[in-house]
C-alpha atoms as a PDB file:
ATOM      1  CA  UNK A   1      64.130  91.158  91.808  1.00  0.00           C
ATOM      2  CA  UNK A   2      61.029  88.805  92.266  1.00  0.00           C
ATOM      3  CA  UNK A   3      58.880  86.877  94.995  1.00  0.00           C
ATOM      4  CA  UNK A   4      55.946  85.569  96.391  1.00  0.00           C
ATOM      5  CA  UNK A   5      53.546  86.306  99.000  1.00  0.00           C
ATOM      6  CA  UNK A   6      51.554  83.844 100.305  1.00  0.00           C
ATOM      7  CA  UNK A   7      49.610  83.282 103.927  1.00  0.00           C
ATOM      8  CA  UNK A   8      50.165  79.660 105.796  1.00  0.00           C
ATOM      9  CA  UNK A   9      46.335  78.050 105.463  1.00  0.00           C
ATOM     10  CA  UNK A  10      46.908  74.774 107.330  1.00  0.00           C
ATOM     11  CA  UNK A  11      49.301  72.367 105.339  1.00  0.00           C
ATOM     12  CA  UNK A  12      48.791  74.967 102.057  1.00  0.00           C
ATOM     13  CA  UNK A  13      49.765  78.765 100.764  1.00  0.00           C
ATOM     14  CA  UNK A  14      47.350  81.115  99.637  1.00  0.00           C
ATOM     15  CA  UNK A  15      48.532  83.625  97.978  1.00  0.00           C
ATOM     16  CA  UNK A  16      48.122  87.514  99.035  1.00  0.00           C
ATOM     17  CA  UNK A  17      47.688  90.744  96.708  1.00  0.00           C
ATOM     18  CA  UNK A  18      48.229  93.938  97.720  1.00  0.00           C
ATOM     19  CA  UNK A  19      51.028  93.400 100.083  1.00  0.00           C
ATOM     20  CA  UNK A  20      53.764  96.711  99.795  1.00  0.00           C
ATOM     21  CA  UNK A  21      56.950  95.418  99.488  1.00  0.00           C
ATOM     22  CA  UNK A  22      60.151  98.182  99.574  1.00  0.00           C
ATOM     23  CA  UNK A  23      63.982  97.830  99.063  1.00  0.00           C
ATOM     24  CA  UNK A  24      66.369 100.699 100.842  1.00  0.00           C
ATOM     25  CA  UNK A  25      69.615 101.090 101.679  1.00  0.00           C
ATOM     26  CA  UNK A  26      70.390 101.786 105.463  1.00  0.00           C
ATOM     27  CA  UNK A  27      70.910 105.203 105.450  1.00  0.00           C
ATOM     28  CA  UNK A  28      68.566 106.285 102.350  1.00  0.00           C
ATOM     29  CA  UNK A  29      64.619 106.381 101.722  1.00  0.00           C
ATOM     30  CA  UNK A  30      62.897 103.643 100.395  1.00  0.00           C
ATOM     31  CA  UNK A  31      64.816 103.374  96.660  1.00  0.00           C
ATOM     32  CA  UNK A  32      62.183 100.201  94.805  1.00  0.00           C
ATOM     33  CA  UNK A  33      58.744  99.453  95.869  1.00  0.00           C
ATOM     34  CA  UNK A  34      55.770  97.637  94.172  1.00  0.00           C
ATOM     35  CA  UNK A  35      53.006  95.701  95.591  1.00  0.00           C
ATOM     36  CA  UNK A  36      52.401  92.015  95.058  1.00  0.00           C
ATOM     37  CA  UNK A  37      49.683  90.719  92.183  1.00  0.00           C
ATOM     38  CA  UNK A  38      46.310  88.788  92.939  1.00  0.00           C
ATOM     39  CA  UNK A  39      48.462  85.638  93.073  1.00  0.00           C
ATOM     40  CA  UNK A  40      50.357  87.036  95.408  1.00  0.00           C
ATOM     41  CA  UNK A  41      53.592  87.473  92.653  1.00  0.00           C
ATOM     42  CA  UNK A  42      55.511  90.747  92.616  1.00  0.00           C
ATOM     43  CA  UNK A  43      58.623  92.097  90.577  1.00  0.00           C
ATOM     44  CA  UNK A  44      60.630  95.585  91.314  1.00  0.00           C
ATOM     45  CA  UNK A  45      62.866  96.592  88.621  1.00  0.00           C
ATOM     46  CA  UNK A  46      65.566  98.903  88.951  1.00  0.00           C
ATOM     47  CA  UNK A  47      66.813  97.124  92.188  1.00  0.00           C
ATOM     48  CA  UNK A  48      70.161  98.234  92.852  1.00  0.00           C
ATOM     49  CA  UNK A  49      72.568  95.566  94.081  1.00  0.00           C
ATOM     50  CA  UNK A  50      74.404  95.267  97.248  1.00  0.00           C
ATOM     51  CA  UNK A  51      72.834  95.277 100.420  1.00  0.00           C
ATOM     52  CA  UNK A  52      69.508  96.306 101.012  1.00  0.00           C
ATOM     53  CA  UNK A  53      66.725  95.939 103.778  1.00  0.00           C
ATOM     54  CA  UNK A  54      63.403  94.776 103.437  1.00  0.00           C
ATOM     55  CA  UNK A  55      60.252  96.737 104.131  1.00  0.00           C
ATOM     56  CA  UNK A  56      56.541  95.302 103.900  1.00  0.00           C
ATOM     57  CA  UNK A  57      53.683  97.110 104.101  1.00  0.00           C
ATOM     58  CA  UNK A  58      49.890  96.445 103.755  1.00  0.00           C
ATOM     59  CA  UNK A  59      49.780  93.095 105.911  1.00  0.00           C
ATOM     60  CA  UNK A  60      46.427  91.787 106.042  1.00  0.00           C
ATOM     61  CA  UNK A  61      44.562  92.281 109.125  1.00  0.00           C
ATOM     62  CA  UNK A  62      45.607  89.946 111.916  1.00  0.00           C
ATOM     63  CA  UNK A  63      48.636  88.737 110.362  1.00  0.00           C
ATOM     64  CA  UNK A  64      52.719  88.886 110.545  1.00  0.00           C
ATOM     65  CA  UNK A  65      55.348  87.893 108.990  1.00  0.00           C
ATOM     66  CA  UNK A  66      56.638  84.558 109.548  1.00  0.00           C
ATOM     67  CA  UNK A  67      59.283  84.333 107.380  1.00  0.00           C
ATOM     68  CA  UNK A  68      61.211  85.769 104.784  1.00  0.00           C
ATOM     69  CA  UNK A  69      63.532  83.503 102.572  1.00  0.00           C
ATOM     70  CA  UNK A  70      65.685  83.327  99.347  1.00  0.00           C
ATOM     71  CA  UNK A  71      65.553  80.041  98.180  1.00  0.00           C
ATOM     72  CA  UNK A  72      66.672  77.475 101.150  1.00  0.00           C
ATOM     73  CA  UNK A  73      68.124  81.065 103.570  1.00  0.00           C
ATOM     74  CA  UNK A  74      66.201  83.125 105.908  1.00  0.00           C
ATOM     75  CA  UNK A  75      66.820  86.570 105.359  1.00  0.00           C
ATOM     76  CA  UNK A  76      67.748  88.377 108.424  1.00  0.00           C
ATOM     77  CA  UNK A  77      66.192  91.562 109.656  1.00  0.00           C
ATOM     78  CA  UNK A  78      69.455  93.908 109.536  1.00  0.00           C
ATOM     79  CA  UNK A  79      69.266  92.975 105.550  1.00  0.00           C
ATOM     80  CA  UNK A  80      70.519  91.064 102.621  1.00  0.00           C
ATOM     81  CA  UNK A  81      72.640  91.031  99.517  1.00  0.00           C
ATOM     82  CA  UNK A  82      70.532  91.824  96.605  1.00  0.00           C
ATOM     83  CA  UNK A  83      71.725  90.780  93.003  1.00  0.00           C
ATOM     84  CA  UNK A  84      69.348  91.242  89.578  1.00  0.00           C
ATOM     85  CA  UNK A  85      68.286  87.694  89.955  1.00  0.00           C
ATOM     86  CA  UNK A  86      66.692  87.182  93.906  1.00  0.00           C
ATOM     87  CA  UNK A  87      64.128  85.696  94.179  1.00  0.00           C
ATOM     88  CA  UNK A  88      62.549  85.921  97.670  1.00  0.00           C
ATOM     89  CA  UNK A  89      59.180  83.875  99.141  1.00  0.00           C
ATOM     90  CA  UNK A  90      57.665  86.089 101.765  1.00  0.00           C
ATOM     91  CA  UNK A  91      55.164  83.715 103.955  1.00  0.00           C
ATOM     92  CA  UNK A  92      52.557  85.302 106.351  1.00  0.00           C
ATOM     93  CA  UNK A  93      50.315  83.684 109.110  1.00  0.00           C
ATOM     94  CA  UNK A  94      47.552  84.381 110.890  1.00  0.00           C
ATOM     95  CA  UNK A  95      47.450  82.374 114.322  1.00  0.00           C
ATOM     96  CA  UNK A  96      49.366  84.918 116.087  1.00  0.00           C
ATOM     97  CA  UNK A  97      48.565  85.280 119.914  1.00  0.00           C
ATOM     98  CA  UNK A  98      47.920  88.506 122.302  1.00  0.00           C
ATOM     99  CA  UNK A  99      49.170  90.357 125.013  1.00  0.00           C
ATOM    100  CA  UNK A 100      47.694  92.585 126.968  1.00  0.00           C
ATOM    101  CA  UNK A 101      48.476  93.854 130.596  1.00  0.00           C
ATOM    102  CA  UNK A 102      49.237  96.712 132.962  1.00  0.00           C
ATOM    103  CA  UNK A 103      52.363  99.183 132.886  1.00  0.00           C
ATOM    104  CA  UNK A 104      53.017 100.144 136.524  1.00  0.00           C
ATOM    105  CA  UNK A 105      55.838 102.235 137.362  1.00  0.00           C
ATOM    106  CA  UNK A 106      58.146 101.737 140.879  1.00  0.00           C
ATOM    107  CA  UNK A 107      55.437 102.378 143.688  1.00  0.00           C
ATOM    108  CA  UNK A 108      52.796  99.908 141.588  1.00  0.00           C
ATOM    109  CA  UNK A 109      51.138 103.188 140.051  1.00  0.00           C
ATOM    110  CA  UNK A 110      49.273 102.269 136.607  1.00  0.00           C
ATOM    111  CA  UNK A 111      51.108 104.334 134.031  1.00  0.00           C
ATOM    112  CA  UNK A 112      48.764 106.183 131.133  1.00  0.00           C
ATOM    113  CA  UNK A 113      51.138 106.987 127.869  1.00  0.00           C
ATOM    114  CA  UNK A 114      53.288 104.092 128.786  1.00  0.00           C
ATOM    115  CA  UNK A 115      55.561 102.791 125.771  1.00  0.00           C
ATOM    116  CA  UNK A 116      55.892  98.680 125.745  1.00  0.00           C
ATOM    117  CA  UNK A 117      57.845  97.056 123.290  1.00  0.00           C
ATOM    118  CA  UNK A 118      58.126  93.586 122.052  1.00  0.00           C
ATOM    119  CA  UNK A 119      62.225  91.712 120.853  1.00  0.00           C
ATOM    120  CA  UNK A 120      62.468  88.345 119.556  1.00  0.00           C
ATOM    121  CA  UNK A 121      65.017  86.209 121.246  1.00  0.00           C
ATOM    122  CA  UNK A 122      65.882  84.682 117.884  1.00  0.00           C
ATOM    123  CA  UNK A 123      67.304  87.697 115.946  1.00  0.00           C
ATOM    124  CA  UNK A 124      69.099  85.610 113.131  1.00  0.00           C
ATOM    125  CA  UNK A 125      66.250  86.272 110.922  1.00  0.00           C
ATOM    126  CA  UNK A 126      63.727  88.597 109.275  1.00  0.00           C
ATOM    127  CA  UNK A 127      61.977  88.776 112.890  1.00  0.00           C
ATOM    128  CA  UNK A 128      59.155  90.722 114.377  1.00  0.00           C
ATOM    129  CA  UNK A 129      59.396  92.751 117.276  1.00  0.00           C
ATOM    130  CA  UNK A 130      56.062  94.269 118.023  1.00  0.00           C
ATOM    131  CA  UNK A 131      55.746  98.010 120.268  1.00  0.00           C
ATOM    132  CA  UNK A 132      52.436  99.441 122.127  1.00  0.00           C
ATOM    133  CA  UNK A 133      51.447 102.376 124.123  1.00  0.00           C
ATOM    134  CA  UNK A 134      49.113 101.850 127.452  1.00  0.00           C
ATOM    135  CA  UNK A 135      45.528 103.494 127.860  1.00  0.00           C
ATOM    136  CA  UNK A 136      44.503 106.095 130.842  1.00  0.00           C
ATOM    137  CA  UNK A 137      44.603 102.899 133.130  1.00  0.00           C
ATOM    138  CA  UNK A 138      47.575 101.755 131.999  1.00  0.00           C
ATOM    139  CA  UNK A 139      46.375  99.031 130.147  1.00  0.00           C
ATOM    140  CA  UNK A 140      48.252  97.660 126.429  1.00  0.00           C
ATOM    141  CA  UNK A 141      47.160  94.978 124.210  1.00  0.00           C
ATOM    142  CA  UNK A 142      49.232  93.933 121.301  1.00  0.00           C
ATOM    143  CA  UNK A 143      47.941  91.707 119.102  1.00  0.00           C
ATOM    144  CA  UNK A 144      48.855  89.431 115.809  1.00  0.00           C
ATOM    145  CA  UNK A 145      52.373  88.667 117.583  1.00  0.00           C
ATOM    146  CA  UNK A 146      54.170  85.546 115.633  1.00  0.00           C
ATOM    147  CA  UNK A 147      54.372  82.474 118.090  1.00  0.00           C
ATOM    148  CA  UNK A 148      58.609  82.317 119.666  1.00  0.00           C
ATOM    149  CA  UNK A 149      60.072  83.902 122.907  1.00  0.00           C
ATOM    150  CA  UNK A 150      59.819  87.071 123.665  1.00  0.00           C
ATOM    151  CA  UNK A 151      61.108  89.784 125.810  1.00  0.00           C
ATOM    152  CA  UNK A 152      59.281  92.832 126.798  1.00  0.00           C
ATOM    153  CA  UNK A 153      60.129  95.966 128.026  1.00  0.00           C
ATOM    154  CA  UNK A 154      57.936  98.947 129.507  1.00  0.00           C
ATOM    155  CA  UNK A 155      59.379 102.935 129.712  1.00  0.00           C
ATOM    156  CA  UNK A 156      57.608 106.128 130.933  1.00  0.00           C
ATOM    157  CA  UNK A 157      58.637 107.499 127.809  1.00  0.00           C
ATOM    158  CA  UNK A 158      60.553 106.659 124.683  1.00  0.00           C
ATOM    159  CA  UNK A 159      62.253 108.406 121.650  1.00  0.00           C
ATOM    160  CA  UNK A 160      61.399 107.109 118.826  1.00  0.00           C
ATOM    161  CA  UNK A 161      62.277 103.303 117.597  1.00  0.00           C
ATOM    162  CA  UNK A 162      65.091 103.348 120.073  1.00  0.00           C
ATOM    163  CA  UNK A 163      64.542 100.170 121.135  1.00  0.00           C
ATOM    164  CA  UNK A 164      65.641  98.489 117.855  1.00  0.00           C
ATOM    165  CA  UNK A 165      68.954 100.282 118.748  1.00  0.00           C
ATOM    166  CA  UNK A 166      71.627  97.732 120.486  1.00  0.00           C
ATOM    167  CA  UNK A 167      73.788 100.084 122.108  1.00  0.00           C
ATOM    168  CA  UNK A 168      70.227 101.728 123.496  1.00  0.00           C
ATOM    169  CA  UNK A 169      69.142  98.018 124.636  1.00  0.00           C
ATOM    170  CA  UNK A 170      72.191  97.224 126.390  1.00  0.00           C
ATOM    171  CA  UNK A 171      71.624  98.246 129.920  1.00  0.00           C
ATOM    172  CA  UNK A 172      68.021  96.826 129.508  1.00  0.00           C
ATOM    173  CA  UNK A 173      68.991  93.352 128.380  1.00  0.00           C
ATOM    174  CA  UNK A 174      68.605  91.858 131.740  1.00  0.00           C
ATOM    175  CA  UNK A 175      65.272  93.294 133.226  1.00  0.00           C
ATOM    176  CA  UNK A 176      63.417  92.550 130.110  1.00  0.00           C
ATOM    177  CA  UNK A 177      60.843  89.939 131.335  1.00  0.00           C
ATOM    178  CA  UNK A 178      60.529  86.743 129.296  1.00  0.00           C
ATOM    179  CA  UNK A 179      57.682  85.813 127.741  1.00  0.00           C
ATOM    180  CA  UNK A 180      56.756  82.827 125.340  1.00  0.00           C
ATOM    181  CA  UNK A 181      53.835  83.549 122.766  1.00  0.00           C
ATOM    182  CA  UNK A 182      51.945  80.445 121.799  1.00  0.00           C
ATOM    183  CA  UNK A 183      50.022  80.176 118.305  1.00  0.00           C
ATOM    184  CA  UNK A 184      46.457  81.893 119.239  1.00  0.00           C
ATOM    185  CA  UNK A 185      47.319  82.229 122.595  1.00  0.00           C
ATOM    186  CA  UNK A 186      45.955  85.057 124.607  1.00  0.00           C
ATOM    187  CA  UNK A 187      48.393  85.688 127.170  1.00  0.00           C
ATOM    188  CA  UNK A 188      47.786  88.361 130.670  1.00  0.00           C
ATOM    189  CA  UNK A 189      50.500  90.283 132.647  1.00  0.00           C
ATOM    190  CA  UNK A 190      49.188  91.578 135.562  1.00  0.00           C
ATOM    191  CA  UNK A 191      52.010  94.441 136.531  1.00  0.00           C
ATOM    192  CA  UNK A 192      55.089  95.185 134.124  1.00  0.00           C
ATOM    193  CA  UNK A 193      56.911  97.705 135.866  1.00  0.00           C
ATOM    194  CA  UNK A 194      59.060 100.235 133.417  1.00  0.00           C
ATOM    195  CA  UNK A 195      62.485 100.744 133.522  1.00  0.00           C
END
Protein backbone atom coordinates (compact mmCIF):
# COMPACT_ATOMS: atom_id res chain seq x y z
CA UNK A 1 0.00 0.00 0.00
CA UNK A 2 1.01 3.69 -0.86
CA UNK A 3 0.02 7.48 -0.22
CA UNK A 4 0.65 10.90 0.25
CA UNK A 5 0.81 13.35 2.91
CA UNK A 6 0.47 16.69 2.25
CA UNK A 7 -0.78 19.99 4.43
CA UNK A 8 -3.59 22.42 2.69
CA UNK A 9 -1.33 25.86 2.06
CA UNK A 10 -4.04 28.09 0.58
CA UNK A 11 -5.16 26.84 -2.98
CA UNK A 12 -1.79 24.31 -2.89
CA UNK A 13 -0.32 20.95 -0.98
CA UNK A 14 2.84 20.86 0.64
CA UNK A 15 3.97 17.91 1.30
CA UNK A 16 4.86 16.53 5.00
CA UNK A 17 7.76 14.02 6.14
CA UNK A 18 7.81 12.33 9.09
CA UNK A 19 4.18 11.70 9.52
CA UNK A 20 3.64 7.82 11.30
CA UNK A 21 1.25 6.15 9.45
CA UNK A 22 -0.04 2.40 10.94
CA UNK A 23 -2.42 -0.34 9.55
CA UNK A 24 -4.23 -2.81 12.32
CA UNK A 25 -6.85 -4.94 12.45
CA UNK A 26 -9.62 -4.18 15.12
CA UNK A 27 -8.81 -6.44 17.61
CA UNK A 28 -4.83 -6.76 17.05
CA UNK A 29 -1.72 -4.31 17.57
CA UNK A 30 -0.60 -2.18 15.03
CA UNK A 31 0.46 -5.05 12.15
CA UNK A 32 2.39 -2.27 9.15
CA UNK A 33 3.76 1.04 9.95
CA UNK A 34 6.28 3.39 8.16
CA UNK A 35 6.57 7.04 8.13
CA UNK A 36 6.09 9.26 5.11
CA UNK A 37 9.37 10.61 2.95
CA UNK A 38 10.51 14.39 2.64
CA UNK A 39 7.91 14.66 -0.14
CA UNK A 40 5.57 13.60 1.95
CA UNK A 41 5.33 9.84 -0.07
CA UNK A 42 5.16 6.67 2.00
CA UNK A 43 4.85 2.82 1.13
CA UNK A 44 4.18 -0.19 3.82
CA UNK A 45 4.77 -3.52 2.48
CA UNK A 46 3.51 -6.55 3.88
CA UNK A 47 -0.06 -5.01 4.22
CA UNK A 48 -2.38 -7.69 4.77
CA UNK A 49 -5.71 -7.37 2.97
CA UNK A 50 -9.13 -7.09 4.28
CA UNK A 51 -10.15 -4.57 6.56
CA UNK A 52 -7.94 -2.53 8.41
CA UNK A 53 -8.00 0.87 10.40
CA UNK A 54 -5.92 3.70 10.00
CA UNK A 55 -3.59 5.16 12.59
CA UNK A 56 -1.41 8.46 12.14
CA UNK A 57 1.00 9.58 14.25
CA UNK A 58 3.57 12.47 14.33
CA UNK A 59 1.10 15.35 13.11
CA UNK A 60 2.84 18.49 12.90
CA UNK A 61 2.25 20.91 15.55
CA UNK A 62 -1.07 22.70 15.24
CA UNK A 63 -2.51 20.54 12.73
CA UNK A 64 -5.34 17.66 12.09
CA UNK A 65 -6.43 15.65 9.83
CA UNK A 66 -8.79 16.83 7.35
CA UNK A 67 -9.23 14.12 5.30
CA UNK A 68 -8.35 10.81 4.40
CA UNK A 69 -9.23 9.43 0.83
CA UNK A 70 -8.63 6.57 -1.72
CA UNK A 71 -8.88 7.96 -4.91
CA UNK A 72 -12.44 9.90 -5.30
CA UNK A 73 -13.80 7.98 -1.39
CA UNK A 74 -13.35 9.24 2.01
CA UNK A 75 -12.25 6.67 4.18
CA UNK A 76 -14.28 6.38 7.23
CA UNK A 77 -12.96 6.28 10.75
CA UNK A 78 -14.30 2.63 11.78
CA UNK A 79 -11.87 1.50 8.68
CA UNK A 80 -11.44 0.36 5.17
CA UNK A 81 -10.85 -2.50 2.80
CA UNK A 82 -7.25 -2.75 2.08
CA UNK A 83 -6.04 -4.62 -1.17
CA UNK A 84 -2.04 -4.72 -2.40
CA UNK A 85 -2.76 -1.85 -4.65
CA UNK A 86 -4.44 1.31 -2.30
CA UNK A 87 -3.39 4.06 -2.73
CA UNK A 88 -4.53 6.61 -0.10
CA UNK A 89 -3.91 10.77 -0.05
CA UNK A 90 -3.86 11.79 3.56
CA UNK A 91 -4.40 15.84 3.61
CA UNK A 92 -3.68 17.87 6.83
CA UNK A 93 -4.52 21.58 7.75
CA UNK A 94 -3.58 23.94 9.95
CA UNK A 95 -6.44 26.64 10.53
CA UNK A 96 -8.04 24.68 13.14
CA UNK A 97 -9.89 26.75 15.92
CA UNK A 98 -9.93 26.49 19.98
CA UNK A 99 -11.93 25.80 22.78
CA UNK A 100 -11.47 26.49 25.99
CA UNK A 101 -13.95 26.85 29.00
CA UNK A 102 -15.06 25.80 32.47
CA UNK A 103 -16.29 22.20 33.65
CA UNK A 104 -18.80 22.83 36.46
CA UNK A 105 -20.55 20.06 37.97
CA UNK A 106 -24.58 20.27 39.25
CA UNK A 107 -24.38 23.08 42.02
CA UNK A 108 -22.05 25.37 39.41
CA UNK A 109 -18.82 24.05 41.33
CA UNK A 110 -15.61 24.34 38.93
CA UNK A 111 -14.46 20.76 38.55
CA UNK A 112 -10.36 20.10 38.69
CA UNK A 113 -9.55 16.53 36.82
CA UNK A 114 -12.58 17.01 34.71
CA UNK A 115 -12.57 14.78 31.39
CA UNK A 116 -14.16 16.80 28.17
CA UNK A 117 -14.42 15.22 25.02
CA UNK A 118 -14.96 16.38 21.55
CA UNK A 119 -17.58 13.98 18.52
CA UNK A 120 -18.02 15.09 15.11
CA UNK A 121 -21.57 15.22 13.97
CA UNK A 122 -20.46 13.95 10.57
CA UNK A 123 -19.14 10.42 11.39
CA UNK A 124 -19.21 9.05 7.70
CA UNK A 125 -15.61 9.71 7.46
CA UNK A 126 -12.04 9.48 8.77
CA UNK A 127 -13.17 12.23 11.48
CA UNK A 128 -11.59 13.81 14.47
CA UNK A 129 -12.97 13.82 17.74
CA UNK A 130 -10.69 15.67 20.06
CA UNK A 131 -10.70 14.83 24.35
CA UNK A 132 -9.20 17.21 27.27
CA UNK A 133 -8.85 17.18 30.94
CA UNK A 134 -9.63 20.60 33.06
CA UNK A 135 -6.93 22.41 35.33
CA UNK A 136 -7.32 23.03 39.35
CA UNK A 137 -9.96 25.74 38.28
CA UNK A 138 -11.61 23.76 36.09
CA UNK A 139 -10.50 25.29 33.13
CA UNK A 140 -9.79 23.06 29.42
CA UNK A 141 -8.50 24.32 26.25
CA UNK A 142 -8.34 22.13 23.24
CA UNK A 143 -6.77 23.29 20.47
CA UNK A 144 -5.99 22.43 16.53
CA UNK A 145 -9.79 21.16 16.29
CA UNK A 146 -10.78 20.74 12.33
CA UNK A 147 -13.56 23.38 11.44
CA UNK A 148 -17.51 21.18 11.38
CA UNK A 149 -20.09 20.72 14.26
CA UNK A 150 -19.35 19.49 17.20
CA UNK A 151 -20.72 18.04 20.30
CA UNK A 152 -19.11 18.10 23.62
CA UNK A 153 -19.43 16.32 26.59
CA UNK A 154 -17.92 16.89 30.23
CA UNK A 155 -17.69 13.76 33.10
CA UNK A 156 -16.22 13.80 36.66
CA UNK A 157 -14.41 10.93 35.58
CA UNK A 158 -13.94 8.64 32.63
CA UNK A 159 -12.51 5.13 31.76
CA UNK A 160 -10.52 5.19 29.23
CA UNK A 161 -11.58 6.12 25.39
CA UNK A 162 -15.09 5.21 26.33
CA UNK A 163 -16.49 7.82 24.67
CA UNK A 164 -15.64 6.51 21.15
CA UNK A 165 -17.87 3.58 22.37
CA UNK A 166 -21.67 3.87 20.91
CA UNK A 167 -23.40 1.77 23.24
CA UNK A 168 -21.35 4.00 26.10
CA UNK A 169 -22.61 7.32 24.18
CA UNK A 170 -26.09 6.38 24.00
CA UNK A 171 -27.68 7.79 27.05
CA UNK A 172 -25.45 10.93 26.48
CA UNK A 173 -26.54 11.66 22.93
CA UNK A 174 -28.98 14.25 23.92
CA UNK A 175 -27.22 16.48 26.63
CA UNK A 176 -24.17 16.81 24.55
CA UNK A 177 -24.11 20.61 23.85
CA UNK A 178 -23.63 21.68 20.23
CA UNK A 179 -21.00 23.51 19.17
CA UNK A 180 -19.81 24.74 15.62
CA UNK A 181 -15.90 25.25 15.22
CA UNK A 182 -15.03 27.87 12.66
CA UNK A 183 -11.53 27.81 10.73
CA UNK A 184 -9.16 29.80 13.37
CA UNK A 185 -11.83 30.50 15.49
CA UNK A 186 -11.27 30.81 19.16
CA UNK A 187 -14.39 29.88 20.69
CA UNK A 188 -15.38 30.40 24.99
CA UNK A 189 -17.86 28.30 27.09
CA UNK A 190 -18.45 29.82 30.14
CA UNK A 191 -20.04 26.68 32.32
CA UNK A 192 -20.29 23.02 30.77
CA UNK A 193 -21.82 21.13 33.37
CA UNK A 194 -20.81 17.13 33.36
CA UNK A 195 -23.03 14.47 33.09
Amino acid sequence: MDGQVDIQDGDSLKPVPRVGIGLWTPGLPVSTYNSSLENGSFFINGVSEGFQRLELLGLPQHTYVASVRERDTDIPTEGFRVSGNTSIHIILGSDGGTITGTIVNSNSEKVHDGIVVLLPDHANRYTNHYSGSSNDDGEFNIRDIAPGDYHIYAWQSLTGGAYLNTEFMAPYQRSGQSVTIKSNEHLTLADLHIQ
